[in-house]
PDB file of N, CA and C in Angstrom:
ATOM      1  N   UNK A   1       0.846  -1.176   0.000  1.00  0.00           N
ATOM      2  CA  UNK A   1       0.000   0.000   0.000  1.00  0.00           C
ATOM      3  C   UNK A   1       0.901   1.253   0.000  1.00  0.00           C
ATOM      4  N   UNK A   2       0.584   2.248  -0.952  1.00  0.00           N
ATOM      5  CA  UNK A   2       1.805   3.516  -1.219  1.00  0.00           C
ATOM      6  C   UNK A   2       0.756   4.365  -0.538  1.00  0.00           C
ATOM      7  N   UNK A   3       1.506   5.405   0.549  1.00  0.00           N
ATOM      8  CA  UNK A   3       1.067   6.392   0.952  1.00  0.00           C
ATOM      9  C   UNK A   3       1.054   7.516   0.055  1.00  0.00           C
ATOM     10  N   UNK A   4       0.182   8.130   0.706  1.00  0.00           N
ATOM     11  CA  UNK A   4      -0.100   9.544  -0.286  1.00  0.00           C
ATOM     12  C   UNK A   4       1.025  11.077   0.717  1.00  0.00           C
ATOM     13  N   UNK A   5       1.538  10.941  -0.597  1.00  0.00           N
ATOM     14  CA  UNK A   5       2.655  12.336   0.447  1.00  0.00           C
ATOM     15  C   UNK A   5       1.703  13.456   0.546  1.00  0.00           C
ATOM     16  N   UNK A   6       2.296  14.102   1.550  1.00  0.00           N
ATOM     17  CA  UNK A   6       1.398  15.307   1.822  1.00  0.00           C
ATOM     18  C   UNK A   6       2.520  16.208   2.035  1.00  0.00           C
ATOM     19  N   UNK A   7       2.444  17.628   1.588  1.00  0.00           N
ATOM     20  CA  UNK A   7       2.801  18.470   2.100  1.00  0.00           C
ATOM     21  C   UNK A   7       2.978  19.327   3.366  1.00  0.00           C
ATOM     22  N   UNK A   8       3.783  19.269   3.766  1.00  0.00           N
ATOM     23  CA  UNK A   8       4.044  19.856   4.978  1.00  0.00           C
ATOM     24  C   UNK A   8       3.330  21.607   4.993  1.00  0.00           C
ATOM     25  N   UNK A   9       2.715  22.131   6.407  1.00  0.00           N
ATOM     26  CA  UNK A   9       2.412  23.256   5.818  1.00  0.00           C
ATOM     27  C   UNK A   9       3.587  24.177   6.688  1.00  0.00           C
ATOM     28  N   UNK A  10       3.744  25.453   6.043  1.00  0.00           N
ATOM     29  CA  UNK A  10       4.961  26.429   6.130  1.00  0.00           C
ATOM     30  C   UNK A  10       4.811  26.845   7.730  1.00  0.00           C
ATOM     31  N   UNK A  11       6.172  26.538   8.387  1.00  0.00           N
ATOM     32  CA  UNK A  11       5.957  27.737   9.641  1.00  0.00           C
ATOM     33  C   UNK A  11       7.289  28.744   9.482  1.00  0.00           C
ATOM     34  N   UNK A  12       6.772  29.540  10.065  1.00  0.00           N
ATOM     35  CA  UNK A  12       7.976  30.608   9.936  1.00  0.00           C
ATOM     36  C   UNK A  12       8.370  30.737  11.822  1.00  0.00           C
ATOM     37  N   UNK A  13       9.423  31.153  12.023  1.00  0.00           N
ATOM     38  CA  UNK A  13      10.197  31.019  13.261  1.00  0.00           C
ATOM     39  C   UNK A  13      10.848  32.386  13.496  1.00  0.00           C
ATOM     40  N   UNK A  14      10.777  32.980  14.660  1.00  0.00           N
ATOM     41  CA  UNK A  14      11.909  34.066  14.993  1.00  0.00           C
ATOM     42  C   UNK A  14      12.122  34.751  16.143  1.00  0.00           C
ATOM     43  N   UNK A  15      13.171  35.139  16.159  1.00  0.00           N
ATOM     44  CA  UNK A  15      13.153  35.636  17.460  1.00  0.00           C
ATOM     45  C   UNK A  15      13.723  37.023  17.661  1.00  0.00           C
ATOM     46  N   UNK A  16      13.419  37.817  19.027  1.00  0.00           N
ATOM     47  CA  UNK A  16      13.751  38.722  19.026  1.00  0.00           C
ATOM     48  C   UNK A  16      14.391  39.661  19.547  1.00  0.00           C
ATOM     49  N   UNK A  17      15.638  38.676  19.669  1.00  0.00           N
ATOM     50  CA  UNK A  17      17.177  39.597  19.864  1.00  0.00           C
ATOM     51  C   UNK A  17      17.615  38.390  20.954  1.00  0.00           C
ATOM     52  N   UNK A  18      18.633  39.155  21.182  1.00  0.00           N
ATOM     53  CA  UNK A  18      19.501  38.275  22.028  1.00  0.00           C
ATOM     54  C   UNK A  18      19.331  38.474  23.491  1.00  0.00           C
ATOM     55  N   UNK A  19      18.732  39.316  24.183  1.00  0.00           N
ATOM     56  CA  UNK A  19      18.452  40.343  25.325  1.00  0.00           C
ATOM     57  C   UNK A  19      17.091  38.933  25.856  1.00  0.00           C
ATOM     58  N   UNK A  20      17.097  39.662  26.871  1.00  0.00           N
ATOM     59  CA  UNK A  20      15.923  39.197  27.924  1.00  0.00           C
ATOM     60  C   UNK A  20      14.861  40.875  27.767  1.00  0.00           C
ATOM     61  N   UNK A  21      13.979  40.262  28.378  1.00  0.00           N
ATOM     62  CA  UNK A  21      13.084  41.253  29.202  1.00  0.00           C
ATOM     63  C   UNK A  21      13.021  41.092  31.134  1.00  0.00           C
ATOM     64  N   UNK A  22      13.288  42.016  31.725  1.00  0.00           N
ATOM     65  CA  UNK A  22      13.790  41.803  32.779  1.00  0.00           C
ATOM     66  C   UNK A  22      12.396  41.536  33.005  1.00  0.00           C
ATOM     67  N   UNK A  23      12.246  40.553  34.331  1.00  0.00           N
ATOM     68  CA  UNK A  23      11.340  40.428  34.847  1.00  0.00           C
ATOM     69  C   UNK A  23      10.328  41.931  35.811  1.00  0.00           C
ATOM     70  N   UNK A  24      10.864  42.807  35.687  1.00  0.00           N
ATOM     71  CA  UNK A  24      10.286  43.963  36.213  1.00  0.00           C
ATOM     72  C   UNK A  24       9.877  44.932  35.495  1.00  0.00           C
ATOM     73  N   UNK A  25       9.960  44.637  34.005  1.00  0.00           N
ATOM     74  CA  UNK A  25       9.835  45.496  33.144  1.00  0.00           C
ATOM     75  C   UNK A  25       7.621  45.500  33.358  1.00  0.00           C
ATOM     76  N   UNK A  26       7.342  46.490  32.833  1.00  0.00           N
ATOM     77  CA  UNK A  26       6.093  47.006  32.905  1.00  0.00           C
ATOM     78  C   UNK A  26       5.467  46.308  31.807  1.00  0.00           C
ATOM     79  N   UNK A  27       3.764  45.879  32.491  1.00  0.00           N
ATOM     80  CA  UNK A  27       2.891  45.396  31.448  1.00  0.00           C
ATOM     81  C   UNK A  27       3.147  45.853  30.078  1.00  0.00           C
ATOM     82  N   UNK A  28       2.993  47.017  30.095  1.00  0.00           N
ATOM     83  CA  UNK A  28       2.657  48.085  28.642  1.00  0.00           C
ATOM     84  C   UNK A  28       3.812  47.600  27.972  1.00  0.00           C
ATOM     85  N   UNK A  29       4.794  47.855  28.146  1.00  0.00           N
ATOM     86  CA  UNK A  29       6.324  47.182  27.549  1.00  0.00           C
ATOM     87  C   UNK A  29       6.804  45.748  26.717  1.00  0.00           C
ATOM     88  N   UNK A  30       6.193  45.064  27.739  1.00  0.00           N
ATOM     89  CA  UNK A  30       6.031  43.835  27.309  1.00  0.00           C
ATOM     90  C   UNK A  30       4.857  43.521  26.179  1.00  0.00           C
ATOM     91  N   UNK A  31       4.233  44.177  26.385  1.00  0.00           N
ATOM     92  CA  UNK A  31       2.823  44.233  25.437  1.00  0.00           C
ATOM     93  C   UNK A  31       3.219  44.432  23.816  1.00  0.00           C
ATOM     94  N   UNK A  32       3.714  45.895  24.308  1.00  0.00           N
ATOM     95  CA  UNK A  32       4.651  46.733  22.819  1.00  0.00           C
ATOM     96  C   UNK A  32       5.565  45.443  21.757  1.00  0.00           C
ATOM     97  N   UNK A  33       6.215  44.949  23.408  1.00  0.00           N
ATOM     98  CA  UNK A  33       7.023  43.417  22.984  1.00  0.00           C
ATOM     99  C   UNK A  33       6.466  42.344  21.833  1.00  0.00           C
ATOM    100  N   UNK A  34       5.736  41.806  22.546  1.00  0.00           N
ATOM    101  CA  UNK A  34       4.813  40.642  21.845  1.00  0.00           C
ATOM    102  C   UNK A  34       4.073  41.492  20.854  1.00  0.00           C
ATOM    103  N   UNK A  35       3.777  42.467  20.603  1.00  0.00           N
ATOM    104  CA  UNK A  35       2.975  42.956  19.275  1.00  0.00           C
ATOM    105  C   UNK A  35       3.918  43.368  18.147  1.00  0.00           C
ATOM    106  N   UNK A  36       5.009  43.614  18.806  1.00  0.00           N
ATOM    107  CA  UNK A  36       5.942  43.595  17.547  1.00  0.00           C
ATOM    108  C   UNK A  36       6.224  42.254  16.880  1.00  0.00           C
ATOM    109  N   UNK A  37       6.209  41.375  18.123  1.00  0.00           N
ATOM    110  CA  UNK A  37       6.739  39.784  17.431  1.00  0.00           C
ATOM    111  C   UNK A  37       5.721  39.415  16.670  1.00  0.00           C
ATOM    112  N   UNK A  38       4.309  39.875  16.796  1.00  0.00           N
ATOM    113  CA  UNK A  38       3.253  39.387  16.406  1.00  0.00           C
ATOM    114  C   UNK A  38       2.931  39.815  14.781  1.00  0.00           C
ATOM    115  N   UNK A  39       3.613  41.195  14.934  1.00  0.00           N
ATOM    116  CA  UNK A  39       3.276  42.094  13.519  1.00  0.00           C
ATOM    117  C   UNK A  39       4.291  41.369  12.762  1.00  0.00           C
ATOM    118  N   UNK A  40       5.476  40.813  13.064  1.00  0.00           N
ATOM    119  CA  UNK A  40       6.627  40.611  12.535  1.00  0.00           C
ATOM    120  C   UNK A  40       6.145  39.523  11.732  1.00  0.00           C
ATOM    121  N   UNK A  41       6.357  38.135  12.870  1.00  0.00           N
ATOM    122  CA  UNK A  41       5.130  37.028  12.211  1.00  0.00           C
ATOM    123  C   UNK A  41       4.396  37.320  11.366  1.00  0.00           C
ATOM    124  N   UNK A  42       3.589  37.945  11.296  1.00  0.00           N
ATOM    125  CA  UNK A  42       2.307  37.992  10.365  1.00  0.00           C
ATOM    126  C   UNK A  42       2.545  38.103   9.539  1.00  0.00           C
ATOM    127  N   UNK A  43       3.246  39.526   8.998  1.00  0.00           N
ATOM    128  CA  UNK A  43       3.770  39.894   7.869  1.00  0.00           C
ATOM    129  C   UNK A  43       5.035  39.288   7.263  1.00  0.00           C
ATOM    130  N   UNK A  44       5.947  38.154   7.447  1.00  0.00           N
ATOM    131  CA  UNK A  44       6.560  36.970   7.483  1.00  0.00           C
ATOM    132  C   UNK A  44       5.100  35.655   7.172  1.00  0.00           C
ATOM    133  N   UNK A  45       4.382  35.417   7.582  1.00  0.00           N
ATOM    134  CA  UNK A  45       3.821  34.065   7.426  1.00  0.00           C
ATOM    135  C   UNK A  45       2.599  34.683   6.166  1.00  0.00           C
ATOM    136  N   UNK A  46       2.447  35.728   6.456  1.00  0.00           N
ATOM    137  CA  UNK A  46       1.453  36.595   5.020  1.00  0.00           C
ATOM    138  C   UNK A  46       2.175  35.850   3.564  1.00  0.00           C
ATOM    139  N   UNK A  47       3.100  36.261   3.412  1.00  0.00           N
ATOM    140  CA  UNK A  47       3.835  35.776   2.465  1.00  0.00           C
ATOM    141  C   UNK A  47       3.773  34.299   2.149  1.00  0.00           C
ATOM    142  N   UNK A  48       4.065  33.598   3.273  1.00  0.00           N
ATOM    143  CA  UNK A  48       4.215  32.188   3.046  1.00  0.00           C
ATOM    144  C   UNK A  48       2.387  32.066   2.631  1.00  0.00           C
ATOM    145  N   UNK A  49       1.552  31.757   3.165  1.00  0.00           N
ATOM    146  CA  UNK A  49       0.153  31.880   2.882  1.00  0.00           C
ATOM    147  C   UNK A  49      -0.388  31.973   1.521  1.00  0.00           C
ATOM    148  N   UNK A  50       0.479  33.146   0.768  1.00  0.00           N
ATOM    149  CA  UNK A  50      -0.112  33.411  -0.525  1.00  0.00           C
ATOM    150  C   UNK A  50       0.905  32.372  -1.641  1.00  0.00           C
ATOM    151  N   UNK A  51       1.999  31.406  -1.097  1.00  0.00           N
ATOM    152  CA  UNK A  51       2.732  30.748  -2.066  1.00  0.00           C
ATOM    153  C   UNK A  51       3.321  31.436  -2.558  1.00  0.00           C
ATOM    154  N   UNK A  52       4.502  32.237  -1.502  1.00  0.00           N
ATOM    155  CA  UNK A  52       5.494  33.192  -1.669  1.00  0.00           C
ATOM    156  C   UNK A  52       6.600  32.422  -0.815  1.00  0.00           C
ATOM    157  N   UNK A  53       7.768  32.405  -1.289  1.00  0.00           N
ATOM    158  CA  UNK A  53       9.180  32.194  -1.311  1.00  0.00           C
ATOM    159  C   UNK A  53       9.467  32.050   0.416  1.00  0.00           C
ATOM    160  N   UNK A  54       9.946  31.565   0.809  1.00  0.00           N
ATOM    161  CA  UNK A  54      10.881  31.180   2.027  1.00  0.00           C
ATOM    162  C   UNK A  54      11.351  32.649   2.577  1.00  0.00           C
ATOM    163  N   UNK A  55      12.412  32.931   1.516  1.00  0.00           N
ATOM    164  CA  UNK A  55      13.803  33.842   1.202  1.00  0.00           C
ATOM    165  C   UNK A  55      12.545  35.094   1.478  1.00  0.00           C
ATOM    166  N   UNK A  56      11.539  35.529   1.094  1.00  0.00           N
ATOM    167  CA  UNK A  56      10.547  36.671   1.070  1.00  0.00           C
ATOM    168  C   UNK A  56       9.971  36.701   1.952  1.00  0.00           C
ATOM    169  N   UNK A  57       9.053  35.830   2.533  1.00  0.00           N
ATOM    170  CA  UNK A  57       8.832  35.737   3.650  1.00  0.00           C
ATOM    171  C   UNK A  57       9.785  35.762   4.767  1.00  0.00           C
ATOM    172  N   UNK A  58      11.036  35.553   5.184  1.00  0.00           N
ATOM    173  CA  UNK A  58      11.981  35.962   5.886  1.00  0.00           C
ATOM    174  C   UNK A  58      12.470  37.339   5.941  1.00  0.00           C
ATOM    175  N   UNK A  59      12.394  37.834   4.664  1.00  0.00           N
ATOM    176  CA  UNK A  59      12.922  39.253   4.778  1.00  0.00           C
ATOM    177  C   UNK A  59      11.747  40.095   4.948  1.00  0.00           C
ATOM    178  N   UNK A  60      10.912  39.833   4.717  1.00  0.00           N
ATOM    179  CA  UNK A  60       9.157  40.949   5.379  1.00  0.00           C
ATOM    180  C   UNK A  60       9.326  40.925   6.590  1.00  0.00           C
ATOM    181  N   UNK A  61       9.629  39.665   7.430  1.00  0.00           N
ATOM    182  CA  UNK A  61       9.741  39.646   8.575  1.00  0.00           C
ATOM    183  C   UNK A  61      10.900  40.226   9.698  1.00  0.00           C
ATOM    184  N   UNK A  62      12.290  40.644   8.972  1.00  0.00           N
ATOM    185  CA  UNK A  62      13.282  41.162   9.204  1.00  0.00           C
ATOM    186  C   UNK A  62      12.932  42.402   8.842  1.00  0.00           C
ATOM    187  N   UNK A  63      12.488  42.940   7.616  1.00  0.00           N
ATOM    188  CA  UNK A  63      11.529  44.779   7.448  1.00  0.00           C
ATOM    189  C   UNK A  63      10.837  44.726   8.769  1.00  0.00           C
ATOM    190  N   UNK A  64       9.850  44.440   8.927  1.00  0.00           N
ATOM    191  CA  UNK A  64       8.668  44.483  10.052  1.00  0.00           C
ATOM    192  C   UNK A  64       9.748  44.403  11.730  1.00  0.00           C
ATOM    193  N   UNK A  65      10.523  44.217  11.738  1.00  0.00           N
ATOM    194  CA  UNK A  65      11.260  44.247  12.674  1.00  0.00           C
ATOM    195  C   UNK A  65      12.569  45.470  12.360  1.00  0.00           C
ATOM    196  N   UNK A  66      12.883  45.674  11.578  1.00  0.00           N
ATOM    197  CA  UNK A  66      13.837  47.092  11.153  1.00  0.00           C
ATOM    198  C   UNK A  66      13.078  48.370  11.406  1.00  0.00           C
ATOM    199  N   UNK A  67      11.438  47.808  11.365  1.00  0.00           N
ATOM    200  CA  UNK A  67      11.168  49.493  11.182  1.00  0.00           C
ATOM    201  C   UNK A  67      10.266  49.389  12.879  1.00  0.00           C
ATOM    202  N   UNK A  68      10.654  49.030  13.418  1.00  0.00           N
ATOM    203  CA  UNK A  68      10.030  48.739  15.179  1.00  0.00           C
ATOM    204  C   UNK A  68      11.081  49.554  16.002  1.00  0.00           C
ATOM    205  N   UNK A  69      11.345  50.554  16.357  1.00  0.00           N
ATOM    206  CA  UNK A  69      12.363  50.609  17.346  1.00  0.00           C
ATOM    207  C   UNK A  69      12.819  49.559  18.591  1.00  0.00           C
ATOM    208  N   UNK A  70      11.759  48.708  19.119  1.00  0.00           N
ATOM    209  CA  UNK A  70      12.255  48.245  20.198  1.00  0.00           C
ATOM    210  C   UNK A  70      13.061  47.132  19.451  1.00  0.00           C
ATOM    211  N   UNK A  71      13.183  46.668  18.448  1.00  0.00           N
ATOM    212  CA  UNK A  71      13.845  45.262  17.953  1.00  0.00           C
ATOM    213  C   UNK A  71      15.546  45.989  16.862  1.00  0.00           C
ATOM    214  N   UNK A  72      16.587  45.379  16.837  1.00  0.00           N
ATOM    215  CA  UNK A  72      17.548  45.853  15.774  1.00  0.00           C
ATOM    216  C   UNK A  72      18.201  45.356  15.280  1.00  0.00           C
ATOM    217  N   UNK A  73      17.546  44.221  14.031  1.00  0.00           N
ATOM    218  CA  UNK A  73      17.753  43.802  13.419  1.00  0.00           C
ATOM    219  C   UNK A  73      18.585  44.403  11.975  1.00  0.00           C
ATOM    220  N   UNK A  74      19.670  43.615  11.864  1.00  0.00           N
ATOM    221  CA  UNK A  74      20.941  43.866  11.044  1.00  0.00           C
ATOM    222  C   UNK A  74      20.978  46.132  10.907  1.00  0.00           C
ATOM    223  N   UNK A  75      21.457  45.913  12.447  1.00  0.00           N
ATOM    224  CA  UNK A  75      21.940  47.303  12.788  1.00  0.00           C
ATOM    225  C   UNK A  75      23.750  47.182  12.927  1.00  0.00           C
ATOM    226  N   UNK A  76      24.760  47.865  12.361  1.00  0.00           N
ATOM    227  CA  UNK A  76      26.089  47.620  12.480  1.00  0.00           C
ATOM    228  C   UNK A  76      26.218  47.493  13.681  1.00  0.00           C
ATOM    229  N   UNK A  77      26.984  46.596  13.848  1.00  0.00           N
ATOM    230  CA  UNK A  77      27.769  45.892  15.214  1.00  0.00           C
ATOM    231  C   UNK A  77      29.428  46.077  14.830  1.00  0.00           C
ATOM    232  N   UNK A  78      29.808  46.052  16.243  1.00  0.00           N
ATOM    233  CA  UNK A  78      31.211  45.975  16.470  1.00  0.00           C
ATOM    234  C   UNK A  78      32.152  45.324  15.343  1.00  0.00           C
ATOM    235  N   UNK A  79      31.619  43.744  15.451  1.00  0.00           N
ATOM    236  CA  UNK A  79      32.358  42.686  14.762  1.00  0.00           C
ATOM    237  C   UNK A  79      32.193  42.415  12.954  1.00  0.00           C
ATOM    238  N   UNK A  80      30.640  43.664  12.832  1.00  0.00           N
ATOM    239  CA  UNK A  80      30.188  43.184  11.334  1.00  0.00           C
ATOM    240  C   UNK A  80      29.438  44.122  10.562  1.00  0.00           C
ATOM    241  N   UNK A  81      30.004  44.243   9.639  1.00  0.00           N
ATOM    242  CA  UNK A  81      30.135  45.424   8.705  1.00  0.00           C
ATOM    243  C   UNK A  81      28.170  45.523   8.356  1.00  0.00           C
ATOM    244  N   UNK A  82      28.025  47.008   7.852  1.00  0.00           N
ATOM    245  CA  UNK A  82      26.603  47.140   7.969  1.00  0.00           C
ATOM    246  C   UNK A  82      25.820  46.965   6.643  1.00  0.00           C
ATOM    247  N   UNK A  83      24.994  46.668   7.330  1.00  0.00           N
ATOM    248  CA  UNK A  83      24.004  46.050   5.958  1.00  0.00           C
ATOM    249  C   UNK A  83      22.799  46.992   5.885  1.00  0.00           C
ATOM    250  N   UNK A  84      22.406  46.968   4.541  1.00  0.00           N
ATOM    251  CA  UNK A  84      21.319  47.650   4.077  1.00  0.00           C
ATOM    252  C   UNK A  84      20.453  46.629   3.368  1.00  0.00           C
ATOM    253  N   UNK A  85      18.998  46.956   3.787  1.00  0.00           N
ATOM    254  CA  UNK A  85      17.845  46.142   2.707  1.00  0.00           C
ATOM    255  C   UNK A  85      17.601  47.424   1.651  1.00  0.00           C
ATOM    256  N   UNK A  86      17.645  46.497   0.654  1.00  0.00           N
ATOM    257  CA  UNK A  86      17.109  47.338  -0.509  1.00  0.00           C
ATOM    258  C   UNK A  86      15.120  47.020  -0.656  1.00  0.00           C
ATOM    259  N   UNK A  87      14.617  47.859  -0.187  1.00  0.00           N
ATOM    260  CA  UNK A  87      13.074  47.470  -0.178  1.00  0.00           C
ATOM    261  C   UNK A  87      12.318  47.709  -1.458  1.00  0.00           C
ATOM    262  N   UNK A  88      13.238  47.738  -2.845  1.00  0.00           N
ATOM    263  CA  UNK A  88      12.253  47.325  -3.614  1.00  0.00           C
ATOM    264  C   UNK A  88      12.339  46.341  -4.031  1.00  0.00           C
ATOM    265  N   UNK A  89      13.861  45.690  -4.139  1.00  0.00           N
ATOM    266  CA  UNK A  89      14.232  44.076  -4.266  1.00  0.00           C
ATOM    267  C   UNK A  89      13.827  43.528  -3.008  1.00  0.00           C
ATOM    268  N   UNK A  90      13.989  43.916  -1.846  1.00  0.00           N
ATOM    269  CA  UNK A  90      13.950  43.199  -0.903  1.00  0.00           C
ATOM    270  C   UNK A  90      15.424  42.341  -0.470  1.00  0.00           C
ATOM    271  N   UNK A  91      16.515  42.591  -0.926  1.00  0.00           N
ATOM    272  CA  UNK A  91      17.576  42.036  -1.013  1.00  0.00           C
ATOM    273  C   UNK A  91      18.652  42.770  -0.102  1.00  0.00           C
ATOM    274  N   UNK A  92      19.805  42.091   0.399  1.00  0.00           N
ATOM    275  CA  UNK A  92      20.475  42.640   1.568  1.00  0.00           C
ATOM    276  C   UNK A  92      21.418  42.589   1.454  1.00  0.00           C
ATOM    277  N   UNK A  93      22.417  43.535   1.186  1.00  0.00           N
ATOM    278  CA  UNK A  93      23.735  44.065   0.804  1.00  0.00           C
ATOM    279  C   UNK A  93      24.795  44.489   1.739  1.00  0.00           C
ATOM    280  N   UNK A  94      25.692  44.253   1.743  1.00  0.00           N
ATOM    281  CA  UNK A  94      26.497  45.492   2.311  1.00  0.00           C
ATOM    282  C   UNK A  94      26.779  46.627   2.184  1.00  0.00           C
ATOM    283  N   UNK A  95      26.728  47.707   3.169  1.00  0.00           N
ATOM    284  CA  UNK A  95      26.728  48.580   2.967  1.00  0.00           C
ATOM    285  C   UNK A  95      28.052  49.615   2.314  1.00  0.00           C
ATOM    286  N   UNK A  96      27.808  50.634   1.428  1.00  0.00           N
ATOM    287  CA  UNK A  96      28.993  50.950   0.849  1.00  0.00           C
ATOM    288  C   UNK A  96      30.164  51.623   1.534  1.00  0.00           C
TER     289      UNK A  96
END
């Protein structure tokens, strides 16, 4: 008897930053928190939903988190040279 393959359906994954939230930090804060992760997600799994690309759906979700102040995603660091999204490709470069 041959099984019938099925497709797996898409999850998207992420996280947001390397930091904690101190345990004393204020409702409202934490709130701000999880609604960013939430907007991030969405607009990341939006993509996947309509039978859009992996690679696209990852980078909506890295936008949606660039333009959040509390999150800082591919902001120059010490160790690594800075990157720019180009938001009409959607593609991520180094910066000149």
């Amino acid at each position: 008897m041959v099984k019938e393959a099925t497709i797996p359906k898409p999850v998207l994954v992420a996280h947001g930053g390397a930091g904690v939230i101190p345990r004393n930090t204020p409702k409202e804060k934490v709130d701000q928190y999880l609604a960013g992760m939430r907007a991030a997600l969405t607009r990341g799994n939006a993509v996947l939903q309509n039978g859009g690309r992996a690679l696209d759906a990852v980078m909506e979700t890295v936008i949606e988190f660039e333009d959040n102040p509390l999150f800082t995603p591919l902001r120059p660091m010490n160790w690594m040279p800075p990157l720019w999204t180009d938001n009409a490709s959607r593609s991520v470069r180094l910066a000149p």
